[in-house]
C-alpha atoms as a PDB file:
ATOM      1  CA  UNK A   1     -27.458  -3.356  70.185  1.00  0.00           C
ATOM      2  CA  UNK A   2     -26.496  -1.656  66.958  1.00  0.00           C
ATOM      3  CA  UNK A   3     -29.081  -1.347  64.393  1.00  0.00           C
ATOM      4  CA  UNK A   4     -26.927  -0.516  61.505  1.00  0.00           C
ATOM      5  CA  UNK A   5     -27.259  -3.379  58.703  1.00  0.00           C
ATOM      6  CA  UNK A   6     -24.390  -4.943  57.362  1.00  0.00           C
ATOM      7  CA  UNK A   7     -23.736  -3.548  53.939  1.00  0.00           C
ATOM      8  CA  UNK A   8     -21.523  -5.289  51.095  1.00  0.00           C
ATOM      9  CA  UNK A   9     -18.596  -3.635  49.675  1.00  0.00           C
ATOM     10  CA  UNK A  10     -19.026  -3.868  45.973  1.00  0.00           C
ATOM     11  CA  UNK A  11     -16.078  -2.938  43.852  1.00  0.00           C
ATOM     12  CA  UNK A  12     -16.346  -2.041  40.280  1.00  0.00           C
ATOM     13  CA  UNK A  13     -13.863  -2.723  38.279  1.00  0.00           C
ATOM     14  CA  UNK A  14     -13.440  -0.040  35.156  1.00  0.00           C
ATOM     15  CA  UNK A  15     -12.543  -1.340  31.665  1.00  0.00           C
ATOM     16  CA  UNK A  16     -11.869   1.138  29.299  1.00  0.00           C
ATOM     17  CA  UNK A  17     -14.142   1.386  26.167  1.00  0.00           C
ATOM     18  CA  UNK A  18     -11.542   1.825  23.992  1.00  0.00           C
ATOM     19  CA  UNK A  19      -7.870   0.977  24.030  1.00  0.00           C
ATOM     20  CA  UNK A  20      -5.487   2.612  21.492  1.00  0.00           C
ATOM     21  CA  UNK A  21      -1.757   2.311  20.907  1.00  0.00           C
ATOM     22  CA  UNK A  22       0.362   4.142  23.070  1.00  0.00           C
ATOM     23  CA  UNK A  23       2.552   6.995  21.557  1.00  0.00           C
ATOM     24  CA  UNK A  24       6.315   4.916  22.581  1.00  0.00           C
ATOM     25  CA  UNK A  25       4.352   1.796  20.530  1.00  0.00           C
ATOM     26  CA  UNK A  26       3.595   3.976  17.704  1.00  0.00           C
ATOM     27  CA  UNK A  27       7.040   5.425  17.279  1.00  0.00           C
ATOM     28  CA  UNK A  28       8.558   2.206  17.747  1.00  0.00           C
ATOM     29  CA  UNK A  29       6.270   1.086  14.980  1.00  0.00           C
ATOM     30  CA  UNK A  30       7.605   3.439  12.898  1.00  0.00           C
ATOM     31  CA  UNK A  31      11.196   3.176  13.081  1.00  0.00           C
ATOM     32  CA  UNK A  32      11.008  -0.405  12.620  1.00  0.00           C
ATOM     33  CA  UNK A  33       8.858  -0.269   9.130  1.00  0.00           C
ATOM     34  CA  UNK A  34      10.402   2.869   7.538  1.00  0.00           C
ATOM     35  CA  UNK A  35      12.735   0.980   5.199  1.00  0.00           C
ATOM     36  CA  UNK A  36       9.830  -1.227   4.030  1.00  0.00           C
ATOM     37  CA  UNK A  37       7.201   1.416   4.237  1.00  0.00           C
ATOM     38  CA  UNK A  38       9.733   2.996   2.078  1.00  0.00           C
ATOM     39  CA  UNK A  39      10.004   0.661  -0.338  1.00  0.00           C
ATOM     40  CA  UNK A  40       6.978   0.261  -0.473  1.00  0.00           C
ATOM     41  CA  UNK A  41       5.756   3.714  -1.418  1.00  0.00           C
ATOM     42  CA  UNK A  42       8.835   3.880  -3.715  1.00  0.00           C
ATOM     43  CA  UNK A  43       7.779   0.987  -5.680  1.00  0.00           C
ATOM     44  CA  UNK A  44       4.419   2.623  -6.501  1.00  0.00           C
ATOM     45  CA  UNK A  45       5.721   6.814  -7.284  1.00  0.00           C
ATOM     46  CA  UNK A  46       9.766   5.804  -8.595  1.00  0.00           C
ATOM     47  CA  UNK A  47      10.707   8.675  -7.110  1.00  0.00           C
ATOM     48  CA  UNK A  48      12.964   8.510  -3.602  1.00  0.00           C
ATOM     49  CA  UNK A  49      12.732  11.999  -2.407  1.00  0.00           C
ATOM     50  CA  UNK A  50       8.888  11.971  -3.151  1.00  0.00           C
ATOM     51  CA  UNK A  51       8.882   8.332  -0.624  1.00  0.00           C
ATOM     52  CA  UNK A  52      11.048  10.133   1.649  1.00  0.00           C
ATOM     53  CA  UNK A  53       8.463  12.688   1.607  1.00  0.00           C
ATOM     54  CA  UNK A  54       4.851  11.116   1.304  1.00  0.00           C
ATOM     55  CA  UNK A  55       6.777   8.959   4.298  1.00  0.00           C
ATOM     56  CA  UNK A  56       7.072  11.715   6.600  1.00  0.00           C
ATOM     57  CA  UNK A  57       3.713  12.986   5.814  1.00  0.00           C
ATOM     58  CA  UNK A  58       1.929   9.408   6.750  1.00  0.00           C
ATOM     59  CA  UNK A  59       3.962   9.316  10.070  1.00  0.00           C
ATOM     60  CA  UNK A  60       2.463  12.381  11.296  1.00  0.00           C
ATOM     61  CA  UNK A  61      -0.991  11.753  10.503  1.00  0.00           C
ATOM     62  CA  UNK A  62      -0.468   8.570  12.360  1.00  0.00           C
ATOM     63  CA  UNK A  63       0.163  10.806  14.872  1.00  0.00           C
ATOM     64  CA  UNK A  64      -2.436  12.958  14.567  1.00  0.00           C
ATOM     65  CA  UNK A  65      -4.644   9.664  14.651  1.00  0.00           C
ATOM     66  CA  UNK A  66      -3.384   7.525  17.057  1.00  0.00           C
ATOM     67  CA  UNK A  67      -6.109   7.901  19.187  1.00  0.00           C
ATOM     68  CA  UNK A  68      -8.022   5.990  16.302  1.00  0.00           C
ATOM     69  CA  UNK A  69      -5.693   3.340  15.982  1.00  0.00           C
ATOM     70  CA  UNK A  70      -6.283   0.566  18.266  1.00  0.00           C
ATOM     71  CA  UNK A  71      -2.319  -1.726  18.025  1.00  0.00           C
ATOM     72  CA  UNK A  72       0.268  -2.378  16.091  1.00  0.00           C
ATOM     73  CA  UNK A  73      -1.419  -4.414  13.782  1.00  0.00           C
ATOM     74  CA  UNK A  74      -4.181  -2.132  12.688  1.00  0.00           C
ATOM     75  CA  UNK A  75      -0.898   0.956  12.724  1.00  0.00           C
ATOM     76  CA  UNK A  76       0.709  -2.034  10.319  1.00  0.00           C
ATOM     77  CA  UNK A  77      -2.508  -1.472   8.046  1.00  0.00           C
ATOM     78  CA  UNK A  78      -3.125   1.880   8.593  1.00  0.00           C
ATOM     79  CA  UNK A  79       0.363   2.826   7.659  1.00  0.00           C
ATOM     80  CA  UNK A  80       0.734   1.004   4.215  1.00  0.00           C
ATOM     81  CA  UNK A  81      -3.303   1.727   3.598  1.00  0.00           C
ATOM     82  CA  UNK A  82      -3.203   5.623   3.973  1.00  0.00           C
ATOM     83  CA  UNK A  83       0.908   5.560   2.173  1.00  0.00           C
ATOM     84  CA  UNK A  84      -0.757   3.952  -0.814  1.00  0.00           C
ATOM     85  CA  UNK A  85      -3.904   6.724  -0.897  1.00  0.00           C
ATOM     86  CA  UNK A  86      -0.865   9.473  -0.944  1.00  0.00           C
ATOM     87  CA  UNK A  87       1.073   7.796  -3.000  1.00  0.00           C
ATOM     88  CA  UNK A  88      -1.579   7.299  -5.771  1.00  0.00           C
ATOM     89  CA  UNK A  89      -2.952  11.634  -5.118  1.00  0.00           C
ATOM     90  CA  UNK A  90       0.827  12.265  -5.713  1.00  0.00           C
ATOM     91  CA  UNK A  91       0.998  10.585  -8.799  1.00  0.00           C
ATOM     92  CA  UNK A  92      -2.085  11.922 -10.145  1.00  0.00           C
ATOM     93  CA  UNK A  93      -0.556  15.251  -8.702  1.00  0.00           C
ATOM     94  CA  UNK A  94       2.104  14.976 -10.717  1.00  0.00           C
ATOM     95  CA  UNK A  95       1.154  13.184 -13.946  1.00  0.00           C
ATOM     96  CA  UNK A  96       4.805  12.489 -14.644  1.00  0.00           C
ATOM     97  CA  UNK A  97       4.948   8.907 -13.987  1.00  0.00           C
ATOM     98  CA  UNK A  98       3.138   6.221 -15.002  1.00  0.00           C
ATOM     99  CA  UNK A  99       0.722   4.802 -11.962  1.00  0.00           C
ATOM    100  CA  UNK A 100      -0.335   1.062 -11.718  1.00  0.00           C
ATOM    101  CA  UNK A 101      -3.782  -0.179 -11.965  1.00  0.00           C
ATOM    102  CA  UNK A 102      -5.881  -0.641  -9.141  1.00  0.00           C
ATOM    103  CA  UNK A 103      -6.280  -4.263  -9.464  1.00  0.00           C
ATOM    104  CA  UNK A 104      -2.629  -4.210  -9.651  1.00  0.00           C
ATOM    105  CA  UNK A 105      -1.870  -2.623  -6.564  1.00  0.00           C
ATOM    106  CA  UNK A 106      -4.515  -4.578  -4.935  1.00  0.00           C
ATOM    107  CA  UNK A 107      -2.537  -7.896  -6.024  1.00  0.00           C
ATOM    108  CA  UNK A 108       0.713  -6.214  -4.834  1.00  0.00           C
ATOM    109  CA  UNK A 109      -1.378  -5.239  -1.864  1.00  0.00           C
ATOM    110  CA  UNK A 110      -2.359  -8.724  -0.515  1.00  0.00           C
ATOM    111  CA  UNK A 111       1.624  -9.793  -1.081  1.00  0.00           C
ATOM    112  CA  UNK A 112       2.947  -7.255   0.479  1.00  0.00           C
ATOM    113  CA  UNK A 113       0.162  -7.554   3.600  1.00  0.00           C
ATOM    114  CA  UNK A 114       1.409 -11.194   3.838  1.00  0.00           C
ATOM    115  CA  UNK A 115       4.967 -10.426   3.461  1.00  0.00           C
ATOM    116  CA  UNK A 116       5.542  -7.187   5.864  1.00  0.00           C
ATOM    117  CA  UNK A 117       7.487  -8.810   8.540  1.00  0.00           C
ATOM    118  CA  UNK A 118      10.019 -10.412   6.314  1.00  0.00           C
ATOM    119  CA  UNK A 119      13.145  -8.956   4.808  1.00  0.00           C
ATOM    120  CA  UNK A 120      12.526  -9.650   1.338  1.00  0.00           C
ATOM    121  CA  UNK A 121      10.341  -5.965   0.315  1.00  0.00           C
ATOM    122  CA  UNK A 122      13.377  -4.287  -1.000  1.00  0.00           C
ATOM    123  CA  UNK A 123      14.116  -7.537  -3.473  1.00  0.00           C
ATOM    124  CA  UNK A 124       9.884  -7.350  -4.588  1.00  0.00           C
ATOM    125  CA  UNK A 125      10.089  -3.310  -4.820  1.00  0.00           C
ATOM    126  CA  UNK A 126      13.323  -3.524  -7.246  1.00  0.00           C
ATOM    127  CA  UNK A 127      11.627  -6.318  -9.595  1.00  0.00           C
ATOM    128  CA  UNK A 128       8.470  -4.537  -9.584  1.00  0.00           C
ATOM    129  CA  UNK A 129      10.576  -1.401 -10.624  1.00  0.00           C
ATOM    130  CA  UNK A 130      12.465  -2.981 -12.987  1.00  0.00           C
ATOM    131  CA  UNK A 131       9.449  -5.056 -14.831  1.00  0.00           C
ATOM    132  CA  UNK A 132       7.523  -1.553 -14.936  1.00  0.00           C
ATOM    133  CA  UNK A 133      10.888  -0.286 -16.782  1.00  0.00           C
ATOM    134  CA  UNK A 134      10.647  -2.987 -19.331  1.00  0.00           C
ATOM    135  CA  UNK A 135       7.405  -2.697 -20.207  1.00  0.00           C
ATOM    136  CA  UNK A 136       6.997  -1.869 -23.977  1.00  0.00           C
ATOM    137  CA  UNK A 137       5.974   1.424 -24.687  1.00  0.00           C
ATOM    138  CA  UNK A 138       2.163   0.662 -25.893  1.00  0.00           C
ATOM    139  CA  UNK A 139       1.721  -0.878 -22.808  1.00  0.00           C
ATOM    140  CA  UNK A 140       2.858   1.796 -20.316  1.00  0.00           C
ATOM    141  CA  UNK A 141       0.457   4.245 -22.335  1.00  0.00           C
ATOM    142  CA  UNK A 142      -2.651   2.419 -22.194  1.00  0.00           C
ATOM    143  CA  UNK A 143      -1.619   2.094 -18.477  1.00  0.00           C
ATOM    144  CA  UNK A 144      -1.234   5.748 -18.214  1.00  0.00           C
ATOM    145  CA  UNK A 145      -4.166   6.725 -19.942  1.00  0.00           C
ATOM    146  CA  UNK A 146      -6.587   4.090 -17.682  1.00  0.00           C
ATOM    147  CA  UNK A 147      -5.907   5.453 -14.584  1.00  0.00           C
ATOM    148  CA  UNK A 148      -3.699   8.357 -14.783  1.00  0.00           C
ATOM    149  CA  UNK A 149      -5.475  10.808 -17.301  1.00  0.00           C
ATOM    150  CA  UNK A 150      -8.443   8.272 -15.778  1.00  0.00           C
ATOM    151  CA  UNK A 151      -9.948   7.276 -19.083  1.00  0.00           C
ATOM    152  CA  UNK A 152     -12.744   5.051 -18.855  1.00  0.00           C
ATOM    153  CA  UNK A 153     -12.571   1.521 -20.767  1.00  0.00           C
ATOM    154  CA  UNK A 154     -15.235   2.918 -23.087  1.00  0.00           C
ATOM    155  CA  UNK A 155     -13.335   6.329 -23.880  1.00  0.00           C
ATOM    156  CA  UNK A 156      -9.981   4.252 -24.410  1.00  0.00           C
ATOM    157  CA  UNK A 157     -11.643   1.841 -27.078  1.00  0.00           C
ATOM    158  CA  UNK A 158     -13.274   4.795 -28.498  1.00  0.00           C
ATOM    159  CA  UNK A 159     -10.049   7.190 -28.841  1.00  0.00           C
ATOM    160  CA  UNK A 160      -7.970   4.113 -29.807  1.00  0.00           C
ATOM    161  CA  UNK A 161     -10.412   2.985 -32.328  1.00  0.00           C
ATOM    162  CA  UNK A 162     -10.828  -0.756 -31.042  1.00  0.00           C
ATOM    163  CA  UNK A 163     -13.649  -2.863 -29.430  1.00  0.00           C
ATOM    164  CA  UNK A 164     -13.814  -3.140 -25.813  1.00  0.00           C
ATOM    165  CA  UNK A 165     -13.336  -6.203 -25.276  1.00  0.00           C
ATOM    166  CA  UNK A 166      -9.659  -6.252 -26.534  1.00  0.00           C
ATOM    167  CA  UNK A 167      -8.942  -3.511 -24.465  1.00  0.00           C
ATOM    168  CA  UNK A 168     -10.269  -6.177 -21.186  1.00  0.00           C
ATOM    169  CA  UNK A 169      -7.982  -8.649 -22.442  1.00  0.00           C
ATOM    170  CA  UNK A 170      -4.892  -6.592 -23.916  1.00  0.00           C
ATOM    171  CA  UNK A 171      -5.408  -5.244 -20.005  1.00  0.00           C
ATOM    172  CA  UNK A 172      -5.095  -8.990 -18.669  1.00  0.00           C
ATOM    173  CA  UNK A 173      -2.160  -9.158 -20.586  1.00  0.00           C
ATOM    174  CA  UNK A 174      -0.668  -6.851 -19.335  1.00  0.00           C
ATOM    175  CA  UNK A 175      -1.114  -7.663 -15.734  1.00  0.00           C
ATOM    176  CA  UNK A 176      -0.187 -11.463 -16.439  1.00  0.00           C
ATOM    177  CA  UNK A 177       3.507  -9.785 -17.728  1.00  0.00           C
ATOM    178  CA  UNK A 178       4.157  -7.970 -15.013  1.00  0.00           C
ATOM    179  CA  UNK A 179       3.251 -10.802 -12.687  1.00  0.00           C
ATOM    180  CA  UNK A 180       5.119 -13.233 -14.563  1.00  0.00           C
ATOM    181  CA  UNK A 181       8.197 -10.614 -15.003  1.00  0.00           C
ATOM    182  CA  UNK A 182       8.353 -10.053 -11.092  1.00  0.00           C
ATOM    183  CA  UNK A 183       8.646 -13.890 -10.529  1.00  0.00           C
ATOM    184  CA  UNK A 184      11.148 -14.089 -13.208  1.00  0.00           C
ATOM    185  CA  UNK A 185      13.786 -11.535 -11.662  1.00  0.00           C
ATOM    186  CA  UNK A 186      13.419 -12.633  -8.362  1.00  0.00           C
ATOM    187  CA  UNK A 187      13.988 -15.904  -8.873  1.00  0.00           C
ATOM    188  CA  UNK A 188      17.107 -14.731 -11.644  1.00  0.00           C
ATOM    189  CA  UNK A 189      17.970 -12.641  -8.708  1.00  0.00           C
ATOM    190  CA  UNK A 190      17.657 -14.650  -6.043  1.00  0.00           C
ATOM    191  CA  UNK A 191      14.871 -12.813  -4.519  1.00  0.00           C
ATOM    192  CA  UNK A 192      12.091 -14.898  -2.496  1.00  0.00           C
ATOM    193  CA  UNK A 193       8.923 -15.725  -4.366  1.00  0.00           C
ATOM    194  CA  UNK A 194       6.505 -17.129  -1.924  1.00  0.00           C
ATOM    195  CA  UNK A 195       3.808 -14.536  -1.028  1.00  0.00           C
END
């Protein structure tokens, strides 16, 4: 008689802690939202050899990261979060165009986030372009001033000589005219407007 006991077979099945995106995703990724990465970067620094540039720069940090980047959707994220980060240290960089307010490119942010997968960015990058153009010139300096020579609300009213409060709402103002100017030309353009 055999006094071996029976013994169960146990197999364990390995998940892996992490999964990230696989290089062949990632580069697929990219190809597909260079135009509206693009124009997206464009829109914020007006300058098309800088986008080309600040571009190339994001794509390989991505990467560099990749192992941190767990799909397409968070690459989707990553990519237009990190662009925006360059885009803004370029500007200040370069102090030759005017940069948009935070709480601007915030706004923009949360269209363009629910917009990426259409074809519309390039129609929403040329009004934004064109309604930063048109601004009148008092406007585009306070602008400057805020948060490209990064003057505080308090140092703005003081150098300009007016209470701060104005400066909150002349500020509302202005973000209210840009809004409403983007609407305008893409409707006048045929341009989509949801978002």
């Amino acid at each position: 008689m055999n006094n071996t006991e029976p013994t169960a077979s146990v197999h364990v099945r390995k998940f892996p802690t992490t999964s990230t995106i696989q290089q062949r995703d990632l580069v697929r990724v990219l190809v597909a939202e260079r135009v509206k990465m693009l124009a997206y970067i464009d829109s914020l620094v007006r300058d098309e050899s800088l986008s080309e540039d600040l571009f190339q720069e994001v794509c390989m940090l991505a990467v560099e990261k990749a192992g941190s980047i767990k799909d397409e959707t968070h690459l989707v994220k990553w990519l237009r979060t990190t662009a925006r980060f360059h885009a803004l240290n370029a500007m200040q960089k370069r102090l030759h165009n005017i940069c948009l307010a935070n709480e601007v490119l915030d706004s923009l942010e949360s269209k363009w986030q629910s917009q990426y997968d259409t074809d519309n960015t390039s129609d929403r990058a040329e009004a934004l372009r064109h309604c930063v153009d048109k601004m009148p010139a008092k406007s585009r300096d306070l602008i400057q001033r805020r948060y490209v020579q990064e003057m505080s609300y308090e140092q703005l009213a003081k150098a300009l000589g007016r209470p701060i409060d104005s400066l909150y709402v002349t500020f509302s103002r202005i973000f209210a005219t840009l809004g409403n100017c983007i609407l305008d030309h893409l409707r006048t353009t045929g341009g989509n407007t949801r978002g």
